[in-house]
C-alpha atoms as a PDB file:
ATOM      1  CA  UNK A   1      28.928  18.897  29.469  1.00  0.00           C
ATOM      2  CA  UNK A   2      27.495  16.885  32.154  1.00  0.00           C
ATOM      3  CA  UNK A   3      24.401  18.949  32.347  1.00  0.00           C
ATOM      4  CA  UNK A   4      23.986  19.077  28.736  1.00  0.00           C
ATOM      5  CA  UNK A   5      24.079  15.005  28.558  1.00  0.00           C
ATOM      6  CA  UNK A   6      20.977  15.436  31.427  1.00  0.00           C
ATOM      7  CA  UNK A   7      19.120  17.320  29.756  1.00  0.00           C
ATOM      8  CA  UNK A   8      19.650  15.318  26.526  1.00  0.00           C
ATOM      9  CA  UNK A   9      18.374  12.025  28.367  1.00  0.00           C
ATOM     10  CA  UNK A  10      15.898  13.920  30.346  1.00  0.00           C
ATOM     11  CA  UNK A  11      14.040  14.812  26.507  1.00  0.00           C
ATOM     12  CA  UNK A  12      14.280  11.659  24.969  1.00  0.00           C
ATOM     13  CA  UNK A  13      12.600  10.001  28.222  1.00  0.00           C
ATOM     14  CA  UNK A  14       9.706  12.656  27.375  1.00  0.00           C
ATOM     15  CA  UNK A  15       9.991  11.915  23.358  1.00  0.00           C
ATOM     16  CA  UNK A  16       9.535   7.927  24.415  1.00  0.00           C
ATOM     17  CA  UNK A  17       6.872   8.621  26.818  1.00  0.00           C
ATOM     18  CA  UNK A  18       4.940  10.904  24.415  1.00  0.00           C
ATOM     19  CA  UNK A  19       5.634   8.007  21.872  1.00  0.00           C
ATOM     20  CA  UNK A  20       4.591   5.335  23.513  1.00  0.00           C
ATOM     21  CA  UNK A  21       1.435   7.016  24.889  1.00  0.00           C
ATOM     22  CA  UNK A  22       0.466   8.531  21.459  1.00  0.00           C
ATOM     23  CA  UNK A  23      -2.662   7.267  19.949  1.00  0.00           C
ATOM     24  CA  UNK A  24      -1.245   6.992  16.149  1.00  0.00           C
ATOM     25  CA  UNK A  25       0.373   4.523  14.837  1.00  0.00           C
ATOM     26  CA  UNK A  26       3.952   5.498  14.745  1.00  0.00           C
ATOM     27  CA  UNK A  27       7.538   3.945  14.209  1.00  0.00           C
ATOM     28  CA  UNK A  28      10.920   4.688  13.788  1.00  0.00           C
ATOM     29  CA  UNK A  29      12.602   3.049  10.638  1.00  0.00           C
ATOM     30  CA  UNK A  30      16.188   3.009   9.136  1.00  0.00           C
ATOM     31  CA  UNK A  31      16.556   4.398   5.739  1.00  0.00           C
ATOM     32  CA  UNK A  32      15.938   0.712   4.342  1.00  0.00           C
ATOM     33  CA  UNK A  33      12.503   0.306   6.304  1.00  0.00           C
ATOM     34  CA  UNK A  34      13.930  -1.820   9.180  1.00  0.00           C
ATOM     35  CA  UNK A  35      11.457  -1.041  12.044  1.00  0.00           C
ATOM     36  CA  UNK A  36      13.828  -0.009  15.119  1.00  0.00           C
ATOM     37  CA  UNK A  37      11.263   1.365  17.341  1.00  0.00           C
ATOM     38  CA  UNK A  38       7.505   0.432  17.263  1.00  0.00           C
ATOM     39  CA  UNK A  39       4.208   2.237  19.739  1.00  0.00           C
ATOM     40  CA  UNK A  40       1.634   0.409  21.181  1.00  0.00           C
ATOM     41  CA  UNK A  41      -0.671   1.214  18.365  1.00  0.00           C
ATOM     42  CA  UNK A  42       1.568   0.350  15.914  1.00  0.00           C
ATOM     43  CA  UNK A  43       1.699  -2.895  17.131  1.00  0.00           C
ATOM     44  CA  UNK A  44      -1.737  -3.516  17.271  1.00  0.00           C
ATOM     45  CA  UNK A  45      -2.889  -3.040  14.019  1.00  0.00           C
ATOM     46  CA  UNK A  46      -0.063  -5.649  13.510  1.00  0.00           C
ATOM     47  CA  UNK A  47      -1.508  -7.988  15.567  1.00  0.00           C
ATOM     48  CA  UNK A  48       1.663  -7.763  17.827  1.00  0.00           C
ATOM     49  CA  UNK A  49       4.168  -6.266  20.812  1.00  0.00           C
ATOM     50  CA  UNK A  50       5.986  -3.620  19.951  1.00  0.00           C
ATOM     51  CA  UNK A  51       9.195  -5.577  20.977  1.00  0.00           C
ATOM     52  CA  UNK A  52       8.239  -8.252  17.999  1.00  0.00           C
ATOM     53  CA  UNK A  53       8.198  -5.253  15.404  1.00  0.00           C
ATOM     54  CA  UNK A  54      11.637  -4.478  15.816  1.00  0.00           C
ATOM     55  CA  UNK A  55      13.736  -5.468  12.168  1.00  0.00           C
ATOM     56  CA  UNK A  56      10.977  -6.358  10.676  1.00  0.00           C
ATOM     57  CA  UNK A  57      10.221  -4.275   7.148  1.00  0.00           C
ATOM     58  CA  UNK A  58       7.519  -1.793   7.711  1.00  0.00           C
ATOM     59  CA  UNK A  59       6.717  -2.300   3.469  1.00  0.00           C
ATOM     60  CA  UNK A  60       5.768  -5.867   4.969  1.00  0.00           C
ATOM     61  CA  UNK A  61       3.821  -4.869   6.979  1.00  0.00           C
ATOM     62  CA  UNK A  62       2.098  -2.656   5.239  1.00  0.00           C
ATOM     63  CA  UNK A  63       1.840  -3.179   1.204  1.00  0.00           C
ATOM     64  CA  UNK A  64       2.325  -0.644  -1.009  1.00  0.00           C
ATOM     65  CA  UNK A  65      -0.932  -0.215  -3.128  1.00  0.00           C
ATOM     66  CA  UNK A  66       1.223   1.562  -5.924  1.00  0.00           C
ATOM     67  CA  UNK A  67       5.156   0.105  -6.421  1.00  0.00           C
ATOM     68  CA  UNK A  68       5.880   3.736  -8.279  1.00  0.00           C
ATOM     69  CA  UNK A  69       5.200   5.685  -5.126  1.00  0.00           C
ATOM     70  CA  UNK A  70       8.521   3.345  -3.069  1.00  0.00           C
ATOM     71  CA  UNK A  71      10.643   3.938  -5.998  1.00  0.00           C
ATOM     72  CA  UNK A  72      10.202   7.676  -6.241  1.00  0.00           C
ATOM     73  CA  UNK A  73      10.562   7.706  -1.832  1.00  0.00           C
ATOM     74  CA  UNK A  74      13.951   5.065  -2.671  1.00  0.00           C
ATOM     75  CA  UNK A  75      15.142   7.080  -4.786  1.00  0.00           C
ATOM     76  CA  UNK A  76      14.776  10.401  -3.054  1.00  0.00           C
ATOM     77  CA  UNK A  77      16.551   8.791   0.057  1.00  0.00           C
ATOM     78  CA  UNK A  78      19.381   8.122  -2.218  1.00  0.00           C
ATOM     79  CA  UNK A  79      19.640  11.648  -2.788  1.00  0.00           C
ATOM     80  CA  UNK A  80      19.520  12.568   0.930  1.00  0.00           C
ATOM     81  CA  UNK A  81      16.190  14.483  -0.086  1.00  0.00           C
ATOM     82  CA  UNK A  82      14.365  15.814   2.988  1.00  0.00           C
ATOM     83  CA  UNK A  83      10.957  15.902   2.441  1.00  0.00           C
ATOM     84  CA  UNK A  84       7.798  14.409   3.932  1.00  0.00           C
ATOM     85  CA  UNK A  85       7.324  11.050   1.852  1.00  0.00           C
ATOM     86  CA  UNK A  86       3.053   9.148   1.900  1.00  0.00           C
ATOM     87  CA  UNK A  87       2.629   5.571   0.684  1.00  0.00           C
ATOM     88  CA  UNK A  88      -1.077   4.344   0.268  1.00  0.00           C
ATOM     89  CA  UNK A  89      -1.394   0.951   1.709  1.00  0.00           C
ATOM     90  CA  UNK A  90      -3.280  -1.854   2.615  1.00  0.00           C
ATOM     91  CA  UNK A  91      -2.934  -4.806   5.307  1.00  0.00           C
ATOM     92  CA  UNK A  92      -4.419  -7.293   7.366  1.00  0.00           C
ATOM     93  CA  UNK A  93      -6.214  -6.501  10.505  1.00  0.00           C
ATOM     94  CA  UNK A  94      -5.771  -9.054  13.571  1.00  0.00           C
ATOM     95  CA  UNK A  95      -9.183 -10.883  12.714  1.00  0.00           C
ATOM     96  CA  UNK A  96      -8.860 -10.936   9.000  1.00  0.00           C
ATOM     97  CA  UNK A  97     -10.408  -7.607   7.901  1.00  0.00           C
ATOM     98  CA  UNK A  98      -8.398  -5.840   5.376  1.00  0.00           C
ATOM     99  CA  UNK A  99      -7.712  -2.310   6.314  1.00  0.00           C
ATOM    100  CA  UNK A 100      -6.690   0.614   3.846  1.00  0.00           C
ATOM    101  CA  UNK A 101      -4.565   3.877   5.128  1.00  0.00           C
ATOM    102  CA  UNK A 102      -1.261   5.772   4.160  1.00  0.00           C
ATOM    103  CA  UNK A 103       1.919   5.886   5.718  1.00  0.00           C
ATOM    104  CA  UNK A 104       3.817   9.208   6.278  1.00  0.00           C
ATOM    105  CA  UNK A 105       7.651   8.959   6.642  1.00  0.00           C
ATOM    106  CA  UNK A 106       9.568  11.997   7.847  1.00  0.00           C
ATOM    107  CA  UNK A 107      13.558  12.005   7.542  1.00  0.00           C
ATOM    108  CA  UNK A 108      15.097  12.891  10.973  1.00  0.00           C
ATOM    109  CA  UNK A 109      18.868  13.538  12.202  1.00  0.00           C
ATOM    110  CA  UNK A 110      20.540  14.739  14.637  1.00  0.00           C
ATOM    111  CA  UNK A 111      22.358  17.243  12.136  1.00  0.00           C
ATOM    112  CA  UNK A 112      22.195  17.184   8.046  1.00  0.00           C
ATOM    113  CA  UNK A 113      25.033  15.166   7.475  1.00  0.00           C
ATOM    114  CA  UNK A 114      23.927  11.811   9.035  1.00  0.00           C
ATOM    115  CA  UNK A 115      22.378   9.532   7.439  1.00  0.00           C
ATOM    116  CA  UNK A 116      18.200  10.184   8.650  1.00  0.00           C
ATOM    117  CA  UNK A 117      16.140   7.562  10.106  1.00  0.00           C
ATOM    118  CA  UNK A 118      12.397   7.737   9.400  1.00  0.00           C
ATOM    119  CA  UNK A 119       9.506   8.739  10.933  1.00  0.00           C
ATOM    120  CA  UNK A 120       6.999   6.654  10.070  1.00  0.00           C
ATOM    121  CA  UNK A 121       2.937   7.274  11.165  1.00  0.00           C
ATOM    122  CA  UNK A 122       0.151   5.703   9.680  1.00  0.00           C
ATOM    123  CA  UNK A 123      -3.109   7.312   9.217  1.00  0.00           C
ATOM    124  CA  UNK A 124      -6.171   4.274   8.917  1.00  0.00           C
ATOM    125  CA  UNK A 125      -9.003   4.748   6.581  1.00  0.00           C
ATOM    126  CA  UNK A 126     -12.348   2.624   7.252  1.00  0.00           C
ATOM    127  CA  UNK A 127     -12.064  -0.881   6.851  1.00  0.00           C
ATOM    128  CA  UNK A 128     -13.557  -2.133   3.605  1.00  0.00           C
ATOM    129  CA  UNK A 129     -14.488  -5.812   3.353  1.00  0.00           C
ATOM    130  CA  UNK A 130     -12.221  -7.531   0.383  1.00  0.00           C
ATOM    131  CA  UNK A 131     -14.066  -7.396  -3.511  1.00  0.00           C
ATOM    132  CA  UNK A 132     -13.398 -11.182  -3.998  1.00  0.00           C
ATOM    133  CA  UNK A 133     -16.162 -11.988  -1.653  1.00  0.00           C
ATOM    134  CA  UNK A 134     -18.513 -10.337  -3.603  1.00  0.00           C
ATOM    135  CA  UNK A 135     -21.459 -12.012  -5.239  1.00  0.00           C
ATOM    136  CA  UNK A 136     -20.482 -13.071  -9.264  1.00  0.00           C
ATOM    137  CA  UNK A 137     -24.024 -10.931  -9.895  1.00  0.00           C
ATOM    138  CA  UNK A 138     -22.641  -7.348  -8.407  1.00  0.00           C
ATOM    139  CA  UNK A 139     -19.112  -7.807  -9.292  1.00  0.00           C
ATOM    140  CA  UNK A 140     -18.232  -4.447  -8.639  1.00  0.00           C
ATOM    141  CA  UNK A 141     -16.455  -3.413 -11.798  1.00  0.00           C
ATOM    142  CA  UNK A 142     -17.404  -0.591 -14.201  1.00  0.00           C
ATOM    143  CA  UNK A 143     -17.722  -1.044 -17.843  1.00  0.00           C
ATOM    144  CA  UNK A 144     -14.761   0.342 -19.071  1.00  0.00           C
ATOM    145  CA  UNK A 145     -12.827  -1.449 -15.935  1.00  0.00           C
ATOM    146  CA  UNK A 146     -14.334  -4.739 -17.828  1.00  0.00           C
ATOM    147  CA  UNK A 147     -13.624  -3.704 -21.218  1.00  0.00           C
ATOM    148  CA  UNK A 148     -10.230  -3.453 -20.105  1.00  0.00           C
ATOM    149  CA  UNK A 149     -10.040  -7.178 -18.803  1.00  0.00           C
ATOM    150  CA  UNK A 150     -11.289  -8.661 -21.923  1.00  0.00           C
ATOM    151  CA  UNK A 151      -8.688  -7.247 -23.833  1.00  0.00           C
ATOM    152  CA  UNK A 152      -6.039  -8.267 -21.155  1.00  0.00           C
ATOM    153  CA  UNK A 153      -7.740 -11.611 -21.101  1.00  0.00           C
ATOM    154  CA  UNK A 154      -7.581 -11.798 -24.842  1.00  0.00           C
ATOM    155  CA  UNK A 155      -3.474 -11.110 -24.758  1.00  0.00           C
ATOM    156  CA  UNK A 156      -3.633  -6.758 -25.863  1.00  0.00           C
ATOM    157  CA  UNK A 157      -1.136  -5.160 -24.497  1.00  0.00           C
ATOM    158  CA  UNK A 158      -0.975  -1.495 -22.756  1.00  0.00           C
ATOM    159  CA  UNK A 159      -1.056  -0.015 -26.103  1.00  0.00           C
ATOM    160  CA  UNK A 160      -3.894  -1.777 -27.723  1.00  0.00           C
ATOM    161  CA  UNK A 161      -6.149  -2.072 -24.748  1.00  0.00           C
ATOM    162  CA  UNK A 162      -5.568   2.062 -24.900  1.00  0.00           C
ATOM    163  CA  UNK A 163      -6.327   1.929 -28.327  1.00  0.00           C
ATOM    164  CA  UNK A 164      -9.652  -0.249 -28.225  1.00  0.00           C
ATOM    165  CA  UNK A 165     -11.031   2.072 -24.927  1.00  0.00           C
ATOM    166  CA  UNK A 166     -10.378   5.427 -27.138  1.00  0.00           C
ATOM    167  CA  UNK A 167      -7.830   5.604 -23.807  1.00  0.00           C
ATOM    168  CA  UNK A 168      -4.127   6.534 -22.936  1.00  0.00           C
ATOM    169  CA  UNK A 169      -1.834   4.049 -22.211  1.00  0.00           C
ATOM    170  CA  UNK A 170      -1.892   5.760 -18.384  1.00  0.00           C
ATOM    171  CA  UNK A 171      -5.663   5.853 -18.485  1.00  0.00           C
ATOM    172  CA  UNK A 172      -6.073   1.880 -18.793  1.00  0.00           C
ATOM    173  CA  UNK A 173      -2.953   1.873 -16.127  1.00  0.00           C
ATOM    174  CA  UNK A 174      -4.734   3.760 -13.422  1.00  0.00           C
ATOM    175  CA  UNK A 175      -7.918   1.759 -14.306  1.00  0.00           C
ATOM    176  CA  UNK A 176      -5.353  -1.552 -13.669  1.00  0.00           C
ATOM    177  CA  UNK A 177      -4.345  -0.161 -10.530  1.00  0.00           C
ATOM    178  CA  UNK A 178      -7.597   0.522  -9.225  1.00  0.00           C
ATOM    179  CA  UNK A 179      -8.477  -3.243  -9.506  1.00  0.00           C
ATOM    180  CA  UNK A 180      -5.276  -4.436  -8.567  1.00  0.00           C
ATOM    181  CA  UNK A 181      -6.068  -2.757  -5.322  1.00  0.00           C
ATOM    182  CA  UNK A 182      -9.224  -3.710  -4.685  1.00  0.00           C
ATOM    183  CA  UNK A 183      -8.893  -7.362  -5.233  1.00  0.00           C
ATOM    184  CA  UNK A 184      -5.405  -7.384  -3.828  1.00  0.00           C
ATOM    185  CA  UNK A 185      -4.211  -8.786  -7.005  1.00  0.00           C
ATOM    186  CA  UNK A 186      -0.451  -8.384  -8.040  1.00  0.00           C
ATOM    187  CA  UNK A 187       0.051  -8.819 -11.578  1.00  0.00           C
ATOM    188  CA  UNK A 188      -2.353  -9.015 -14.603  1.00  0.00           C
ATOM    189  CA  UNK A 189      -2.555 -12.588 -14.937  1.00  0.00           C
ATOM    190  CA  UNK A 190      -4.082 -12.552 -11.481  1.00  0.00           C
ATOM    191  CA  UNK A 191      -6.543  -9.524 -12.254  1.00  0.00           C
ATOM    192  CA  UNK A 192      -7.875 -12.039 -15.077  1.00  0.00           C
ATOM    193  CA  UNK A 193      -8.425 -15.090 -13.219  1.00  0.00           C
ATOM    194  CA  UNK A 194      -9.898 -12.946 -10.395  1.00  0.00           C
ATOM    195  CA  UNK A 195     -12.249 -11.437 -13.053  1.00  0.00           C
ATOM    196  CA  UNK A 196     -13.318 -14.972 -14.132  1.00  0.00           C
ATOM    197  CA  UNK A 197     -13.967 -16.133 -10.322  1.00  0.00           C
ATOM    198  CA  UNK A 198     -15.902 -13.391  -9.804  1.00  0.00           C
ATOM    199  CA  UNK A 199     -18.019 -13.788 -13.162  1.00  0.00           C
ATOM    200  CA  UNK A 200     -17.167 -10.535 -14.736  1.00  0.00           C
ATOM    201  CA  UNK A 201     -15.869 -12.259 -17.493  1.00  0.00           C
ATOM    202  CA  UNK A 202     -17.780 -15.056 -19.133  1.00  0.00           C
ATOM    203  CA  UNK A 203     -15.755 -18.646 -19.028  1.00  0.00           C
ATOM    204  CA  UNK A 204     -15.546 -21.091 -21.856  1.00  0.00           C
ATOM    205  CA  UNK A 205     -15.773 -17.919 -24.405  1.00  0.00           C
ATOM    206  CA  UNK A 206     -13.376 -16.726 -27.309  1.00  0.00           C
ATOM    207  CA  UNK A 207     -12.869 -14.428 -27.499  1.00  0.00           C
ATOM    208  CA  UNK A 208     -13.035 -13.645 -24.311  1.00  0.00           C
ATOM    209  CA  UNK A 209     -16.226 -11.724 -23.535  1.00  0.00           C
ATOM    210  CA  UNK A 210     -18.055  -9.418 -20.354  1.00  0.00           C
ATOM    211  CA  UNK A 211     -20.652 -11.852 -18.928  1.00  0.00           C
ATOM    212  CA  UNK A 212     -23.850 -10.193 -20.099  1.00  0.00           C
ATOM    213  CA  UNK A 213     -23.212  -8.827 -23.323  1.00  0.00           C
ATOM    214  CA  UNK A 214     -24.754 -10.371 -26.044  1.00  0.00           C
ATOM    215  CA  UNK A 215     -22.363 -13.067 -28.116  1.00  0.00           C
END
């Protein structure tokens, strides 16, 4: 037994090692997201020691671009599912520059009853410089994308916004999520006034109106 407990502590030395040394991003979570263990790289694209990860919620530090995705991943959890689980998200560099990647979380235990912590790696796309800064003149929307925000900005709903755009309800939802994400917005109000800073919609107009199109 005694050998058996050496050889178990002589492996996880090598695991941490290999962790600590590994060039991704990687952490160990609880089932809830509590960080428990945090590498080097981690860290620093969190602008911070490993040490200083520990407890905090890796969803916090990294935002969810789509809320559906953590509630299917939540709910598969609940279920003790074991499968490989990927959240796109999006954060904030140390120097300001948001970033865009995906996390992977593997379940792992010791045996199938326990309860699994999570691997957790991230994988980093290129950094893209944030939409609001764009110019008012190349607001980078497409038509349809601004069709959609007049109608929102006008009070339609889902339903009628799908209805004016010849769309389904999901269609004008994925073209909602798609700006929500690249203007970091989080609700449709926001999307709106963004679309106004920006000049994609024209102010002091009823109803409201793509800047552009003739009155």
């Amino acid at each position: 037994m005694d050998l058996a407990r050496q050889e178990a502590v002589t492996w996880r030395n090598r695991a941490l090692l290999l962790f600590d040394r590994v060039a991704m991003p990687v952490a160990v979570c609880d089932v809830y997201g509590a960080v428990l263990l945090a590498n080097p790289a981690m860290a620093a694209e969190c602008g911070t020691t490993p040490g200083r990860l520990r407890g905090r919620d890796v969803l916090e530090l990294f935002s969810p671009r789509e809320a559906t995705q953590v509630e299917r991943i939540a709910q598969a959890l609940r279920l003790r599912h074991r499968s490989r689980y990927q959240v796109s998200v999006r954060w904030r560099a140390p120097g300001g520059v948001e970033r865009y990647g995906e996390l992977t979380a593997d379940p792992v235990s010791d045996t199938v009853e326990d309860t699994p912590a999570l691997l957790v790696m991230l994988r980093v796309d290129a950094e893209r410089a944030p939409s609001p800064t764009a110019p008012a003149s190349g607001a980078p929307v497409t038509t349809m994308e601004a069709r959609i925000l007049a109608l929102l900005a006008a009070g339609a709903t889902t339903a009628r916004a799908a209805r004016e755009t010849a769309l389904t309800t999901d269609g004008v939802t994925y073209h909602l999520r798609r700006l929500s994400s690249r203007w970091g917005a989080s609700n449709r109000t926001e999307l709106v006034a963004r679309a106004y800073a920006l000049g994609v919609l024209t102010p002091g107009v009823w109803p409201p109106g793509v800047r552009g199109d003739e009155a």
